[in-house]
Protein backbone atom coordinates (compact mmCIF):
# COMPACT_ATOMS: atom_id res chain seq x y z
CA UNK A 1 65.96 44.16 41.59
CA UNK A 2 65.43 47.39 43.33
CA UNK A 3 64.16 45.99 46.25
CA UNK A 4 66.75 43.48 46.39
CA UNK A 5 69.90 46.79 46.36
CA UNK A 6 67.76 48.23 48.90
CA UNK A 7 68.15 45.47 51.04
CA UNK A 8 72.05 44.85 50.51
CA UNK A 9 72.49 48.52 51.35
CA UNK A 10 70.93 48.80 54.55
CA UNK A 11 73.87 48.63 57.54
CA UNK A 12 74.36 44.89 58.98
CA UNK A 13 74.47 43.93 62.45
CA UNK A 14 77.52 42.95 61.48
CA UNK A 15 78.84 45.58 59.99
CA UNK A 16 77.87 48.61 62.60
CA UNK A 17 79.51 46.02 65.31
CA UNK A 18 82.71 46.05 63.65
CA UNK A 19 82.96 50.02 62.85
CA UNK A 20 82.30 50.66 66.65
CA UNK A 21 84.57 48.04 67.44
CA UNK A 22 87.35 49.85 65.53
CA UNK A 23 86.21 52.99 67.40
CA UNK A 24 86.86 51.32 70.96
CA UNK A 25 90.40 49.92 69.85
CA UNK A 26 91.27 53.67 69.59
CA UNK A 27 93.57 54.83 72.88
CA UNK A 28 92.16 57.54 74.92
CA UNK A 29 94.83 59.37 74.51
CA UNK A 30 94.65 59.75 71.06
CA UNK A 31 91.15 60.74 70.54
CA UNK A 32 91.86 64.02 70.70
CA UNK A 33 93.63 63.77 67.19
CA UNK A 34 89.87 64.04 65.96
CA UNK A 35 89.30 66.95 66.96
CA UNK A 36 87.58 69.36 64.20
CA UNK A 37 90.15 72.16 62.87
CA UNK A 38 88.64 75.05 64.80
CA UNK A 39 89.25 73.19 68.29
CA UNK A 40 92.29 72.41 67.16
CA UNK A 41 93.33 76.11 66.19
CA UNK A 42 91.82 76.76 69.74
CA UNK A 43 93.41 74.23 71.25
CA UNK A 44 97.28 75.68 70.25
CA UNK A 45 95.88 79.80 71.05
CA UNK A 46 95.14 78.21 74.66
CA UNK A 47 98.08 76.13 75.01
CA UNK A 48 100.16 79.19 73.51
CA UNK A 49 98.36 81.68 75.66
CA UNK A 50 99.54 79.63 78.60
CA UNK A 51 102.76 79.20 78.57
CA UNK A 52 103.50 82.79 77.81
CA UNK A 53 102.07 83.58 81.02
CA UNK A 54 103.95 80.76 82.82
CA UNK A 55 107.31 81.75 81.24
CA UNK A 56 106.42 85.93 82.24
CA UNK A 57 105.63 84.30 85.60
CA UNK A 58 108.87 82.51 85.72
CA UNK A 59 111.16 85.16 84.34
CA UNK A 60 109.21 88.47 86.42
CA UNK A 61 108.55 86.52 89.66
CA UNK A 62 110.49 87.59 92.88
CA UNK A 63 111.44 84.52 94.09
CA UNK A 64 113.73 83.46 90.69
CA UNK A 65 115.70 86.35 90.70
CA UNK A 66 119.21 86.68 92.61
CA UNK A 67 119.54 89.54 94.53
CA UNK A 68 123.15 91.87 93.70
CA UNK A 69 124.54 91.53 96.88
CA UNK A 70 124.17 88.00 96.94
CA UNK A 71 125.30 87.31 93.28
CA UNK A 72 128.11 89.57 94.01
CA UNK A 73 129.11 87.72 97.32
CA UNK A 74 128.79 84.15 95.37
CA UNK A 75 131.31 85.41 92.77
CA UNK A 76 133.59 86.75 95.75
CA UNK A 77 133.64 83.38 97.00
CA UNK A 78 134.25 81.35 94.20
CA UNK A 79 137.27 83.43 93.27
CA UNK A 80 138.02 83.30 96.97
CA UNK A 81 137.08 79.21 96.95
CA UNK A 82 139.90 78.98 93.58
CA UNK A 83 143.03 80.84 95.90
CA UNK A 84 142.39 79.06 98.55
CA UNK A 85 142.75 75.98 96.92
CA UNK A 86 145.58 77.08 94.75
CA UNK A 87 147.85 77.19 98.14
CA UNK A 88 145.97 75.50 100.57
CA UNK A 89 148.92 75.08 103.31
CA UNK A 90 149.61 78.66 102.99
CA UNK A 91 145.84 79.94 103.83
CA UNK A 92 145.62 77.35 107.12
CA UNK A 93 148.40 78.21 108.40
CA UNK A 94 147.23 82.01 107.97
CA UNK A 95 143.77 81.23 109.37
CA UNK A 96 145.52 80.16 112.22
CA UNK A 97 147.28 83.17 112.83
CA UNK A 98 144.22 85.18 112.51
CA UNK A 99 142.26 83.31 114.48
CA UNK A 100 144.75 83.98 117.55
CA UNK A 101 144.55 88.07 116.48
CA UNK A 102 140.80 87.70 116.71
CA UNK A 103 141.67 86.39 120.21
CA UNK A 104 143.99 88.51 121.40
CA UNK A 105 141.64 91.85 119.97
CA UNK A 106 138.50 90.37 121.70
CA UNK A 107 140.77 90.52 124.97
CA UNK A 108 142.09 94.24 124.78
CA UNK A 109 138.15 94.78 123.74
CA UNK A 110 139.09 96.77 121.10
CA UNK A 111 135.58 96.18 119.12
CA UNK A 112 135.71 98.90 116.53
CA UNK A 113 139.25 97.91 114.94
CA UNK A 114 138.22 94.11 115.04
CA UNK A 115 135.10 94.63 113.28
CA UNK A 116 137.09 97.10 110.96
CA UNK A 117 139.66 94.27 110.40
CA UNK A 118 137.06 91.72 109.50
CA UNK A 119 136.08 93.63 106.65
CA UNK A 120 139.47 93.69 104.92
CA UNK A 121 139.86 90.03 105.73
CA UNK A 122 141.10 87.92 103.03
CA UNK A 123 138.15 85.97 101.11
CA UNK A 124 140.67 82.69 101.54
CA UNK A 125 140.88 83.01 105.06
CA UNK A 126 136.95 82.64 105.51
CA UNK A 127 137.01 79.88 102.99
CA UNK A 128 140.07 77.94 105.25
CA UNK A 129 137.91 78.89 108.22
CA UNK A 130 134.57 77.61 106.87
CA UNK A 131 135.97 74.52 105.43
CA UNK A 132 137.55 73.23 109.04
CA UNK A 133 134.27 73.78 110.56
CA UNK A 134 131.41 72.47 108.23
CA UNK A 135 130.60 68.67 108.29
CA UNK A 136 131.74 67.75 104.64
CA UNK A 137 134.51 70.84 104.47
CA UNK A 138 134.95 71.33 101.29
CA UNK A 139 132.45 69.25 99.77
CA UNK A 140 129.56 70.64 101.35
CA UNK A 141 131.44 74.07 100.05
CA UNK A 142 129.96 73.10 96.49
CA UNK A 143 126.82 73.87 97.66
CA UNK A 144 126.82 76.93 99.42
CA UNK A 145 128.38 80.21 99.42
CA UNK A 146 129.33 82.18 102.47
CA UNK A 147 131.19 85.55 101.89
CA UNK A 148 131.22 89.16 103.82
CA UNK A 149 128.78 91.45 102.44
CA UNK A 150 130.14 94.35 101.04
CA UNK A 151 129.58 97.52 103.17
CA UNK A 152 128.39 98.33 106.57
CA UNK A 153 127.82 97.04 108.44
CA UNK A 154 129.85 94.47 108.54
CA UNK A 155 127.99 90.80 108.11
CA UNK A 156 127.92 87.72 105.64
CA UNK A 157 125.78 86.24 103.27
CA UNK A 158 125.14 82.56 103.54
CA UNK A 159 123.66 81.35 100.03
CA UNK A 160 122.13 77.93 98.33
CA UNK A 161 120.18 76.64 96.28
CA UNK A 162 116.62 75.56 97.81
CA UNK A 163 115.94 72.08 97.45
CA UNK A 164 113.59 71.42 94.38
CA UNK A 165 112.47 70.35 91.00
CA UNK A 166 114.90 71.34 88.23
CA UNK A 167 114.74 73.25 86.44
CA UNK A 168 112.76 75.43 89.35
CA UNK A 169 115.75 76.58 90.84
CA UNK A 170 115.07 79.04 93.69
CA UNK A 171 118.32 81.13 95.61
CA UNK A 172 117.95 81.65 99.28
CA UNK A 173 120.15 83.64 101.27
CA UNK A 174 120.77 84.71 104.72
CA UNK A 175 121.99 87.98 106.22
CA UNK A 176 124.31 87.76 109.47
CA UNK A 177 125.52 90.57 110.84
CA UNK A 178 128.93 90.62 113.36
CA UNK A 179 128.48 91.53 116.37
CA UNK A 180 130.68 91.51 119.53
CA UNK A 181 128.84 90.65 122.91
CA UNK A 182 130.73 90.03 126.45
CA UNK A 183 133.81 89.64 124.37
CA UNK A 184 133.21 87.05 121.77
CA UNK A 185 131.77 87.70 118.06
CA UNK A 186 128.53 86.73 117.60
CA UNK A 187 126.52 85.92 114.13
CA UNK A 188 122.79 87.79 114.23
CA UNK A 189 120.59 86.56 111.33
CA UNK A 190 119.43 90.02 110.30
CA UNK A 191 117.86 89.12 106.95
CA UNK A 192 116.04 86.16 105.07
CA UNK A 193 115.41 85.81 101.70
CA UNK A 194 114.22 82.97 99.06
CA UNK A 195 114.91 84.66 95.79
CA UNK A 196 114.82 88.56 96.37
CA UNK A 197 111.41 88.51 98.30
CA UNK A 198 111.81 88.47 102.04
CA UNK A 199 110.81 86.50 104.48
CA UNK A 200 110.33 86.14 108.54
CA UNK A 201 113.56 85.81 110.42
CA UNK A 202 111.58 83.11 112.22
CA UNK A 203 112.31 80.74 109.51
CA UNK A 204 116.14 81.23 109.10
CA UNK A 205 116.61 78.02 111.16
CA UNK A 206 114.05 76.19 108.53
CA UNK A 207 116.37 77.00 105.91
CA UNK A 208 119.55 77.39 107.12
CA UNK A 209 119.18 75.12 110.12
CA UNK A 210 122.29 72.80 109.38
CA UNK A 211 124.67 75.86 108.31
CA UNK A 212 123.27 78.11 111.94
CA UNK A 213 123.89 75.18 114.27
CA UNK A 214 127.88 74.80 112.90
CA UNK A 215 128.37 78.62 113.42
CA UNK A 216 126.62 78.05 116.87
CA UNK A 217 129.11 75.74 117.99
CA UNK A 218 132.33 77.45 116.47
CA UNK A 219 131.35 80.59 118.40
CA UNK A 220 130.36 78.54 121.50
């Protein structure tokens, strides 16, 4: 008899097939359910661990935040963007008009009082004048922001949003400053930036290329 329990205990051929059967039928993915408590409790300290650092990365880094000037120039536009729209017929016809003064000023050379002009120029003006000359007008106005920086001297802000993975959403912003050369106003990128870190002004026409070659032809 004892011999005979022996035997019906020991582990079939059978048997051992089938457990390491059920083991295979087990997704990959999955396996890692198994894990012993202490590499799990490892497991969530690590995963924790990182993305802590990856949100202090995201929230600290220089290239997420928004610079003040060009936050403030985006909200300067927008409320700009709403007038304009508010009374469109009004602002064209007054774009008009200013665009002949510009004209006229560039003629008698007087330099200092047109640049000083430019700076008290209504924001809806720029918006009426921006939105006859970009491809798209006032569609392609929903993605970009240009406004005059405040201060001197004087010179805009062109802003966007780079191109990316959401929610990765990175501002980048160009500095133009006015100048007036042989009698016509002229746009001089002056600085680049892709969130508030700076970058060569030999890549404004990488990132801005589109937005540079309209302004190239409007002043041509």
């Amino acid at each position: 008899m004892a011999l005979k329990k022996a035997y019906t205990n020991i582990p079939t051929k059978e048997t051992g097939s089938l457990e390491n059967q059920e083991e295979d039928e087990i997704p990959p993915s999955f396996l890692f359910l198994r894990l012993p408590l202490f590499q799990w409790k490892s497991f969530l300290i690590f995963t924790g661990v990182s993305l802590a650092l990856i949100l202090q990365w995201f929230f600290t880094s220089d290239i997420f935040n928004i610079p003040e000037d060009v936050a403030q120039s985006q909200h300067h536009f927008q409320k700009a963007k709403e007038g304009y729209l508010a009374n469109r017929s009004y602002w064209d016809a007054k774009e008009q008009h200013f665009i002949d003064y510009i004209r006229y000023e560039l003629d008698q050379s007087n330099d200092q009082e047109l640049l000083e002009r430019l700076e008290e120029t209504p924001g809806e003006i720029l918006v009426a004048y921006v939105t006859q000359r970009l491809p798209a007008g006032l569609q392609r106005l929903e993605h970009i922001s240009i406004f005059l920086r405040e201060g001197s001297p004087c010179s805009l802000i062109i802003s966007k949003y780079e191109t990316g993975i959401w929610p990765l959403k990175i501002m980048l912003s160009l500095e133009l400053e006015v100048k007036i050369q042989a009698r016509r106003l002229s746009l001089v990128p002056s600085r680049l930036r892709r969130g508030s870190q700076d970058l060569a002004l030999g890549l404004s026409w990488a990132y801005f290329g589109p937005e540079l070659d309209t302004i190239r032809q409007s002043c041509s």
